[in-house]
C-alpha atoms as a PDB file:
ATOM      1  CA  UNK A   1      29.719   6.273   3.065  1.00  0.00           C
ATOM      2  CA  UNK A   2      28.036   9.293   2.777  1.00  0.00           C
ATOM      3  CA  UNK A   3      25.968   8.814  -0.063  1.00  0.00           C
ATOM      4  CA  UNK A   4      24.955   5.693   2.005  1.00  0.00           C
ATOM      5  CA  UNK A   5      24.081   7.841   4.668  1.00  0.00           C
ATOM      6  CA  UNK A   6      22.082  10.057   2.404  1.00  0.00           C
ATOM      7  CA  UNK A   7      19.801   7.470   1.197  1.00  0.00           C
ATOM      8  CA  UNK A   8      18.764   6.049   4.486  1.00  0.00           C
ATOM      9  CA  UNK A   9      15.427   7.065   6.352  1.00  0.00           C
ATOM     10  CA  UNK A  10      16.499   7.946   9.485  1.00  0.00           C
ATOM     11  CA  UNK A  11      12.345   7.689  10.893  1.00  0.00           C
ATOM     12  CA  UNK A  12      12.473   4.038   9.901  1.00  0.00           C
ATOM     13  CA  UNK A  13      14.021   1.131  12.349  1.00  0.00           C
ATOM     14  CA  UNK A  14      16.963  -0.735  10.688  1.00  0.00           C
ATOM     15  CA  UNK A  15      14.926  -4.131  11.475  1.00  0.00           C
ATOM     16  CA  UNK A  16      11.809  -2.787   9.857  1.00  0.00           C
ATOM     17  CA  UNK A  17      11.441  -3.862   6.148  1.00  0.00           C
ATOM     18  CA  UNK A  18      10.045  -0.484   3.649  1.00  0.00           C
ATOM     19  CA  UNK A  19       7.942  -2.621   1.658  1.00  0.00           C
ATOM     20  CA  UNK A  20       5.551  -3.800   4.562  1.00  0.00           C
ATOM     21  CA  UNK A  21       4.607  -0.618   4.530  1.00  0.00           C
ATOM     22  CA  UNK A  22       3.156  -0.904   1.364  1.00  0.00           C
ATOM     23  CA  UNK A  23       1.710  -4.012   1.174  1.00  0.00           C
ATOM     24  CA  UNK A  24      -1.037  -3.186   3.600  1.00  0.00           C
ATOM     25  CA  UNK A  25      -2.226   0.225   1.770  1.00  0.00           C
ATOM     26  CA  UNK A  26      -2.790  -2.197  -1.269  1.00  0.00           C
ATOM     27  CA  UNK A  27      -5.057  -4.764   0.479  1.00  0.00           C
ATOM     28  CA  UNK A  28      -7.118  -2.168   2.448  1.00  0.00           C
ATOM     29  CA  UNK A  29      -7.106   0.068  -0.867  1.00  0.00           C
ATOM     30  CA  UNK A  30      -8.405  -3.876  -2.637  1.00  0.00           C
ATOM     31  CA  UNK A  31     -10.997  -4.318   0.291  1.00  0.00           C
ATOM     32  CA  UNK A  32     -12.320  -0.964  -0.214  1.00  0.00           C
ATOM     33  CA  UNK A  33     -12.839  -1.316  -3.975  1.00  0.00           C
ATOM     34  CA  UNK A  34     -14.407  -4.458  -4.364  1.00  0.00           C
ATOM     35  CA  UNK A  35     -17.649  -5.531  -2.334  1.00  0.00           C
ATOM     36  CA  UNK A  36     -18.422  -8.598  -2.225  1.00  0.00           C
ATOM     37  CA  UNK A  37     -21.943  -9.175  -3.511  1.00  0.00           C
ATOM     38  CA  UNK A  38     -23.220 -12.987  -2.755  1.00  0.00           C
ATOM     39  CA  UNK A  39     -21.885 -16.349  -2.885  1.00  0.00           C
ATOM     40  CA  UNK A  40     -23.352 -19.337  -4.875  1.00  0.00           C
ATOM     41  CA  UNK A  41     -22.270 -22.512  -3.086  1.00  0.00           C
ATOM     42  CA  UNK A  42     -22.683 -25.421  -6.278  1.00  0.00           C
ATOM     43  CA  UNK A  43     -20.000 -27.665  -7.297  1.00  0.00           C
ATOM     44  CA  UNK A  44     -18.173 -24.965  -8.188  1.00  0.00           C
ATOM     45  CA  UNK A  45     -18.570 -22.252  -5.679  1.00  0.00           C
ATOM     46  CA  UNK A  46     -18.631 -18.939  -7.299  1.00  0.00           C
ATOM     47  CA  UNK A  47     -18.491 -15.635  -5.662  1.00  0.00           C
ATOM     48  CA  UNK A  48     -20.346 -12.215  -6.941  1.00  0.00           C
ATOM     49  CA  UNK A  49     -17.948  -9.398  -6.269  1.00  0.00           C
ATOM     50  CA  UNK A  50     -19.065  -5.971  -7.328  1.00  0.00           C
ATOM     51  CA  UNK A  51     -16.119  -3.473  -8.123  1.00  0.00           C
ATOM     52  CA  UNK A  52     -16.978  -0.142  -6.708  1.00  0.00           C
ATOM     53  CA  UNK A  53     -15.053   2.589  -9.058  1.00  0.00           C
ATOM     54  CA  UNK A  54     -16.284   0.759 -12.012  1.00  0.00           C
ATOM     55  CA  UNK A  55     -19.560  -0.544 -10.793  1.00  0.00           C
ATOM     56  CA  UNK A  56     -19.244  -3.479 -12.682  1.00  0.00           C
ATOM     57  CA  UNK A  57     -19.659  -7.117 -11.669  1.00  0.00           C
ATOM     58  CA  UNK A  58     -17.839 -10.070 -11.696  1.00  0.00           C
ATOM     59  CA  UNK A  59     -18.933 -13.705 -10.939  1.00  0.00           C
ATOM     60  CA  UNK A  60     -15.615 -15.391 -10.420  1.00  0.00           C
ATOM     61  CA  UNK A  61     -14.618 -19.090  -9.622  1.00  0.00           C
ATOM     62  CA  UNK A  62     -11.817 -20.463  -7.624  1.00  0.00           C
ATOM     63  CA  UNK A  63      -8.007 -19.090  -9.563  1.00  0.00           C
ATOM     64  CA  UNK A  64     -10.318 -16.436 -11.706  1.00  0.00           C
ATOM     65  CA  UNK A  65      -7.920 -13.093 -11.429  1.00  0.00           C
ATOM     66  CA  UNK A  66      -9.840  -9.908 -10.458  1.00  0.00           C
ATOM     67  CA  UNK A  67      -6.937  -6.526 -10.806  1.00  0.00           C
ATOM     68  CA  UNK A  68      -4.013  -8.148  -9.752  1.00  0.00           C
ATOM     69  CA  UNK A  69      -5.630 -10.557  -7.070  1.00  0.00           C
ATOM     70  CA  UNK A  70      -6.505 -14.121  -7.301  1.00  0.00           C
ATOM     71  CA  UNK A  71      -9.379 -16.006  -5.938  1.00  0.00           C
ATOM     72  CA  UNK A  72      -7.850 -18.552  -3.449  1.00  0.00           C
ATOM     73  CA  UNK A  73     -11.004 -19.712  -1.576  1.00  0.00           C
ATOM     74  CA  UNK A  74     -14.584 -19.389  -1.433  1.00  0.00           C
ATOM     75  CA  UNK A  75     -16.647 -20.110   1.933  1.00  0.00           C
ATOM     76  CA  UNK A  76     -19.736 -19.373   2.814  1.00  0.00           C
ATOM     77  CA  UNK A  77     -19.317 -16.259   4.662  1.00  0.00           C
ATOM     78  CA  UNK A  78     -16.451 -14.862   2.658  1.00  0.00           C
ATOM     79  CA  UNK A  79     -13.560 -14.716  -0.386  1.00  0.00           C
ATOM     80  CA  UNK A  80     -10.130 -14.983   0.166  1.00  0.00           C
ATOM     81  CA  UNK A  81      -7.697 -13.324  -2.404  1.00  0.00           C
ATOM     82  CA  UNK A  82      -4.014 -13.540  -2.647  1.00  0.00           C
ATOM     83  CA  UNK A  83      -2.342 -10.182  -3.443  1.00  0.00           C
ATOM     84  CA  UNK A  84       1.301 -10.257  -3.565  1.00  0.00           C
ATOM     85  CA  UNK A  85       1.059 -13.632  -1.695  1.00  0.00           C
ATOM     86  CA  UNK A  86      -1.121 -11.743   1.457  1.00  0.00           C
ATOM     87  CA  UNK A  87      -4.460 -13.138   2.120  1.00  0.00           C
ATOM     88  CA  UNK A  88      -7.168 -10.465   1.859  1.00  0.00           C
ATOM     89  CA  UNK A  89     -10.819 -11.420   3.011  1.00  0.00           C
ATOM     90  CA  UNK A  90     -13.966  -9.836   1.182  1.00  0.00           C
ATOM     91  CA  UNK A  91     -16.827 -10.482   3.460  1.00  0.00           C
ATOM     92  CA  UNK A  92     -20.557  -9.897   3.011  1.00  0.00           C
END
């Protein structure tokens, strides 16, 4: 019991789960490192995403992988990513 006890964070609700806490530092941390650039609505949309730490550029199609996110949808406005199945939005 007590070493039960001694594990538990006694700030944190019992119905709240720890890892939602962490999920959302990752997307805004993903939003805040890659910029999204321009889109190029063809066929096969493609969206120019710039990563901003590396400064390098990626032109990536529809299931292309950028870190550990994948491209899930390209509109016209924006690119949606799924990170640790979360949607996260790169807009212009």
């Amino acid at each position: 019991y007590e070493e039960t006890m001694a594990q538990r964070d006694i700030f944190q609700a019992p119905w709240e789960n720890p890892q939602e806490k962490g999920a959302a530092p990752q997307q805004d941390d993903l939003q805040k490192k890659l910029k999204l650039v321009g889109i190029v609505l063809d066929e096969a949309p493609q969206a120019v995403v710039e990563d901003q730490e590396t400064h390098e550029t990626y032109f990536l199609f529809v299931g292309d992988e950028i870190g550990q996110a994948r491209v899930e949808e390209i509109q016209e406005e924006k690119v949606i990513l799924l990170l640790n199945e979360e949607k996260v939005e790169l807009t212009k």
